[in-house]
PDB file of N, CA and C in Angstrom:
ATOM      1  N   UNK A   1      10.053  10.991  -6.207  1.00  0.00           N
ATOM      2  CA  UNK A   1      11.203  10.541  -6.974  1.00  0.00           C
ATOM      3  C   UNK A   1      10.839   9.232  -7.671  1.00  0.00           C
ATOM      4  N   UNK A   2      11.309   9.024  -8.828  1.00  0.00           N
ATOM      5  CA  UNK A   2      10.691   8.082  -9.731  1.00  0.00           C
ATOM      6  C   UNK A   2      12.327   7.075  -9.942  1.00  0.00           C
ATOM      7  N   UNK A   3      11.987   6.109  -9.719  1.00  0.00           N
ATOM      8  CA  UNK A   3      13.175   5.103  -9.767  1.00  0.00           C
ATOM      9  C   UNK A   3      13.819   4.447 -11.410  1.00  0.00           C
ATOM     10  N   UNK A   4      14.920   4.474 -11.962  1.00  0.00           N
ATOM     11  CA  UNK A   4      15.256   4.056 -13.036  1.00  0.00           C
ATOM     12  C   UNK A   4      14.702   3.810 -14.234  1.00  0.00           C
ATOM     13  N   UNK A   5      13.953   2.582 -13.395  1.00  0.00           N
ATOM     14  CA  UNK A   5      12.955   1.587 -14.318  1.00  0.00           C
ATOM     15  C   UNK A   5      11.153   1.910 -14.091  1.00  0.00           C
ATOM     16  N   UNK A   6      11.260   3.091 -13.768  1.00  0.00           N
ATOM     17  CA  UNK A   6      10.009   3.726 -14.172  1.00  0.00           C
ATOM     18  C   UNK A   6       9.233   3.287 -12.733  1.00  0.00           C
ATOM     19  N   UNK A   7       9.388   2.924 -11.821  1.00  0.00           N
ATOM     20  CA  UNK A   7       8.847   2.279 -10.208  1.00  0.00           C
ATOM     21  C   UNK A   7       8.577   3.551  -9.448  1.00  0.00           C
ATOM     22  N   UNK A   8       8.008   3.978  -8.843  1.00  0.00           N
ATOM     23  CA  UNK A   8       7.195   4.924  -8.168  1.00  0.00           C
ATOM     24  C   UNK A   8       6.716   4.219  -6.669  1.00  0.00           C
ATOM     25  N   UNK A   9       7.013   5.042  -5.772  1.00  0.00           N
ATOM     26  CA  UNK A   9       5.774   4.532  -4.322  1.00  0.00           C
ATOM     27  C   UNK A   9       5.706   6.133  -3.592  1.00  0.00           C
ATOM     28  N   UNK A  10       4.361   6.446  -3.996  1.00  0.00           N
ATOM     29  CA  UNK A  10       3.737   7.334  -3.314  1.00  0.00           C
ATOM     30  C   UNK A  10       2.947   7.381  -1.298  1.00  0.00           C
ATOM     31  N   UNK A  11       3.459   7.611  -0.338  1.00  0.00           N
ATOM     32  CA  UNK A  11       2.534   7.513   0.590  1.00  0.00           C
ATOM     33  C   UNK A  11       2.108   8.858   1.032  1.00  0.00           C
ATOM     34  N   UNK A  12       0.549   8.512   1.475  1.00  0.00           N
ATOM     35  CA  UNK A  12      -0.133   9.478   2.028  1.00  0.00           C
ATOM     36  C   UNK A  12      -0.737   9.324   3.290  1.00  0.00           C
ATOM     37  N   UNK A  13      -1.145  10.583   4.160  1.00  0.00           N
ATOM     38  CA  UNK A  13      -2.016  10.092   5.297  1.00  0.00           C
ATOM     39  C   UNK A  13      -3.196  11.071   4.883  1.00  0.00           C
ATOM     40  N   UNK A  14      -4.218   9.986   4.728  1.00  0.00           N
ATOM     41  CA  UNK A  14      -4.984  10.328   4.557  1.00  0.00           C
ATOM     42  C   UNK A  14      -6.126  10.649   5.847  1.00  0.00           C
ATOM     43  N   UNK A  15      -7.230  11.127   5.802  1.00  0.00           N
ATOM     44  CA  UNK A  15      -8.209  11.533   6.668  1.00  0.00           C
ATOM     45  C   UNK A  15      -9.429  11.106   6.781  1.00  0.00           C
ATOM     46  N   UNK A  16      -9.701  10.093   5.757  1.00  0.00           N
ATOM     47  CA  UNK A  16     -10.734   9.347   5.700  1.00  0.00           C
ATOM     48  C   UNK A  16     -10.118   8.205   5.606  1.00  0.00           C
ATOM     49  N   UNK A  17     -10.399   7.342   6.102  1.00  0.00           N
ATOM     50  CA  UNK A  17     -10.878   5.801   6.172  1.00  0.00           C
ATOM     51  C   UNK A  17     -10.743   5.176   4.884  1.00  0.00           C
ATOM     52  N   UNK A  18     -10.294   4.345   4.860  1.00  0.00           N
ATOM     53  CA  UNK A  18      -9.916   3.261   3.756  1.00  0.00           C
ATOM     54  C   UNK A  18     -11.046   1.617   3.697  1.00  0.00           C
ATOM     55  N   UNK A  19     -11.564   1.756   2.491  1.00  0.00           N
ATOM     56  CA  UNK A  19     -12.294   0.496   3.096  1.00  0.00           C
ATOM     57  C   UNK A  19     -10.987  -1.393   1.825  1.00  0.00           C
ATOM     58  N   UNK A  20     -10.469  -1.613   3.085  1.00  0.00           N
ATOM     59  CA  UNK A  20      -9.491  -2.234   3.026  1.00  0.00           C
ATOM     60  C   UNK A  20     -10.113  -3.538   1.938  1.00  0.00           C
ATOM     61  N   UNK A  21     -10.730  -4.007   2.195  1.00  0.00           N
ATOM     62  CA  UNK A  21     -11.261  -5.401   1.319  1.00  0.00           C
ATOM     63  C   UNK A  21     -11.922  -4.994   0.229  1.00  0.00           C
ATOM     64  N   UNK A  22     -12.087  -3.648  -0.363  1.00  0.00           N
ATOM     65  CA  UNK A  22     -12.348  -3.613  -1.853  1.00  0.00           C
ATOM     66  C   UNK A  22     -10.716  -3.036  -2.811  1.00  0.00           C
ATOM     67  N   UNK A  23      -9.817  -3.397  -2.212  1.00  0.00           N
ATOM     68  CA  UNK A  23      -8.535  -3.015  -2.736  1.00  0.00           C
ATOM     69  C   UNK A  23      -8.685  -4.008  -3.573  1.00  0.00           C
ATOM     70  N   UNK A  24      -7.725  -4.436  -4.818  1.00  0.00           N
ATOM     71  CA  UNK A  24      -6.803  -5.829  -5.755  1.00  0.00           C
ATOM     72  C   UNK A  24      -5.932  -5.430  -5.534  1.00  0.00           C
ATOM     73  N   UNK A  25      -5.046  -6.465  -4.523  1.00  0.00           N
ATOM     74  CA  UNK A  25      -3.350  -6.634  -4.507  1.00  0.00           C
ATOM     75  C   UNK A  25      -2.973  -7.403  -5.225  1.00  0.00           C
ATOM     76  N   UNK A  26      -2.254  -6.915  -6.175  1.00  0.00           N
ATOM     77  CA  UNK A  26      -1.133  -7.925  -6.781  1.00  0.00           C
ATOM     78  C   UNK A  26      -0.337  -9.028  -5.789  1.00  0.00           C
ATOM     79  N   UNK A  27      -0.522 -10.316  -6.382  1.00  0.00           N
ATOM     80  CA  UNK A  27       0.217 -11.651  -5.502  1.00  0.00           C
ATOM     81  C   UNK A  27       1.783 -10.984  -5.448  1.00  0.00           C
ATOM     82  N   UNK A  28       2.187 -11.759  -4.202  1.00  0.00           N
ATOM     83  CA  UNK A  28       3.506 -11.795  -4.510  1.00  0.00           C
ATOM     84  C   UNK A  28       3.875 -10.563  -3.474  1.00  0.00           C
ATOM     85  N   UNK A  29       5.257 -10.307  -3.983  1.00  0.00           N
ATOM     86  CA  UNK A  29       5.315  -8.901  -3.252  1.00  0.00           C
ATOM     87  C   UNK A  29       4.463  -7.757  -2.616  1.00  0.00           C
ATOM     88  N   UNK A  30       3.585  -7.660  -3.582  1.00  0.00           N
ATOM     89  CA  UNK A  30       2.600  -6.388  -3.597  1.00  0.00           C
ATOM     90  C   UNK A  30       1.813  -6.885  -2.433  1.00  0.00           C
ATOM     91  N   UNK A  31       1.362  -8.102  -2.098  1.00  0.00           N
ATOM     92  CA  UNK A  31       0.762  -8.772  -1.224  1.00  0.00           C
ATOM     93  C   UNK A  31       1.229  -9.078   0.104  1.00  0.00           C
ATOM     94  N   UNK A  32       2.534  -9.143   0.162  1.00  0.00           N
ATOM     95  CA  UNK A  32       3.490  -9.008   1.842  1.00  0.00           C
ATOM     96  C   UNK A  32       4.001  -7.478   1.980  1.00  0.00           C
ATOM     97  N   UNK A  33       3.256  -6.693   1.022  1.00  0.00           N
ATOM     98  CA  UNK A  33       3.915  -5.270   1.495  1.00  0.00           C
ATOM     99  C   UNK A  33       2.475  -4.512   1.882  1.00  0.00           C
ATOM    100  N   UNK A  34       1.564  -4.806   1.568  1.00  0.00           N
ATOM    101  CA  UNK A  34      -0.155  -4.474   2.059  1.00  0.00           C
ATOM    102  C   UNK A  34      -0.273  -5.237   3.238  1.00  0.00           C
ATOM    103  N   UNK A  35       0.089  -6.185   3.249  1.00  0.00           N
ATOM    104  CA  UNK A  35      -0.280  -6.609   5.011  1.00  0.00           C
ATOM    105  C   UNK A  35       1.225  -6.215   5.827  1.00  0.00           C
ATOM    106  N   UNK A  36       2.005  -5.750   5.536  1.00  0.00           N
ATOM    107  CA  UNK A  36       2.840  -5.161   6.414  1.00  0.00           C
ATOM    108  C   UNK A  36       2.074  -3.807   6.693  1.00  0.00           C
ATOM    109  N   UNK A  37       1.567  -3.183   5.937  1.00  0.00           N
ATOM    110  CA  UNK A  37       1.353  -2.001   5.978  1.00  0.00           C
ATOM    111  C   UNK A  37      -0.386  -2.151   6.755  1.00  0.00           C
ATOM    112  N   UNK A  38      -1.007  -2.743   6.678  1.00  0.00           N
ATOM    113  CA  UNK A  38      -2.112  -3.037   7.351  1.00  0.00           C
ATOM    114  C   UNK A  38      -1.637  -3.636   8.766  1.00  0.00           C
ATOM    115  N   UNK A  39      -0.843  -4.016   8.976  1.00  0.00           N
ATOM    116  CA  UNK A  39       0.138  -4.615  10.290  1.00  0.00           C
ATOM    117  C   UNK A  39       0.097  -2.832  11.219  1.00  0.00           C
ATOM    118  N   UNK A  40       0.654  -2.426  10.455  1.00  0.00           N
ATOM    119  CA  UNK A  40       1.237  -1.265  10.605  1.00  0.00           C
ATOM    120  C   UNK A  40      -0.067   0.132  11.244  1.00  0.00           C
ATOM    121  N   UNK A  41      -1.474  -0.105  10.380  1.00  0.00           N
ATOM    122  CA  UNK A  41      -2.173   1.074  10.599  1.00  0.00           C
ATOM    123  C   UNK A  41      -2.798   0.982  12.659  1.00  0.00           C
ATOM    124  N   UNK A  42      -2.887   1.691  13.172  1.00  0.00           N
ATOM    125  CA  UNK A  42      -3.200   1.868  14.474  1.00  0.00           C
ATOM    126  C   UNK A  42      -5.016   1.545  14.614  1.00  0.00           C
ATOM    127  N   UNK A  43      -5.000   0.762  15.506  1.00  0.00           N
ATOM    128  CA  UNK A  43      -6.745   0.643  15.402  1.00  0.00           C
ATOM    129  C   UNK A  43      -7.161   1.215  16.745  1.00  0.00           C
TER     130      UNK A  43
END
């Protein structure tokens, strides 16, 4: 579902491995919602 103003958030579970430190987070928001979500993955 695509929000009003054109905003989108897709999640997936994926099956391979993510290599986390070659991501670019946008400052700001985008940046307290990647470490929530890295908070979040099970190690």
């Amino acid at each position: 579902m695509e929000a009003a103003d054109g905003d989108n958030l897709r999640l997936q579970n994926l099956k391979n491995p993510i290599d986390m430190t070659r991501l670019h987070i946008y400052p700001g928001f985008g940046r307290k919602l990647f470490n929530y979500v890295l908070s979040r993955i099970p190690q």
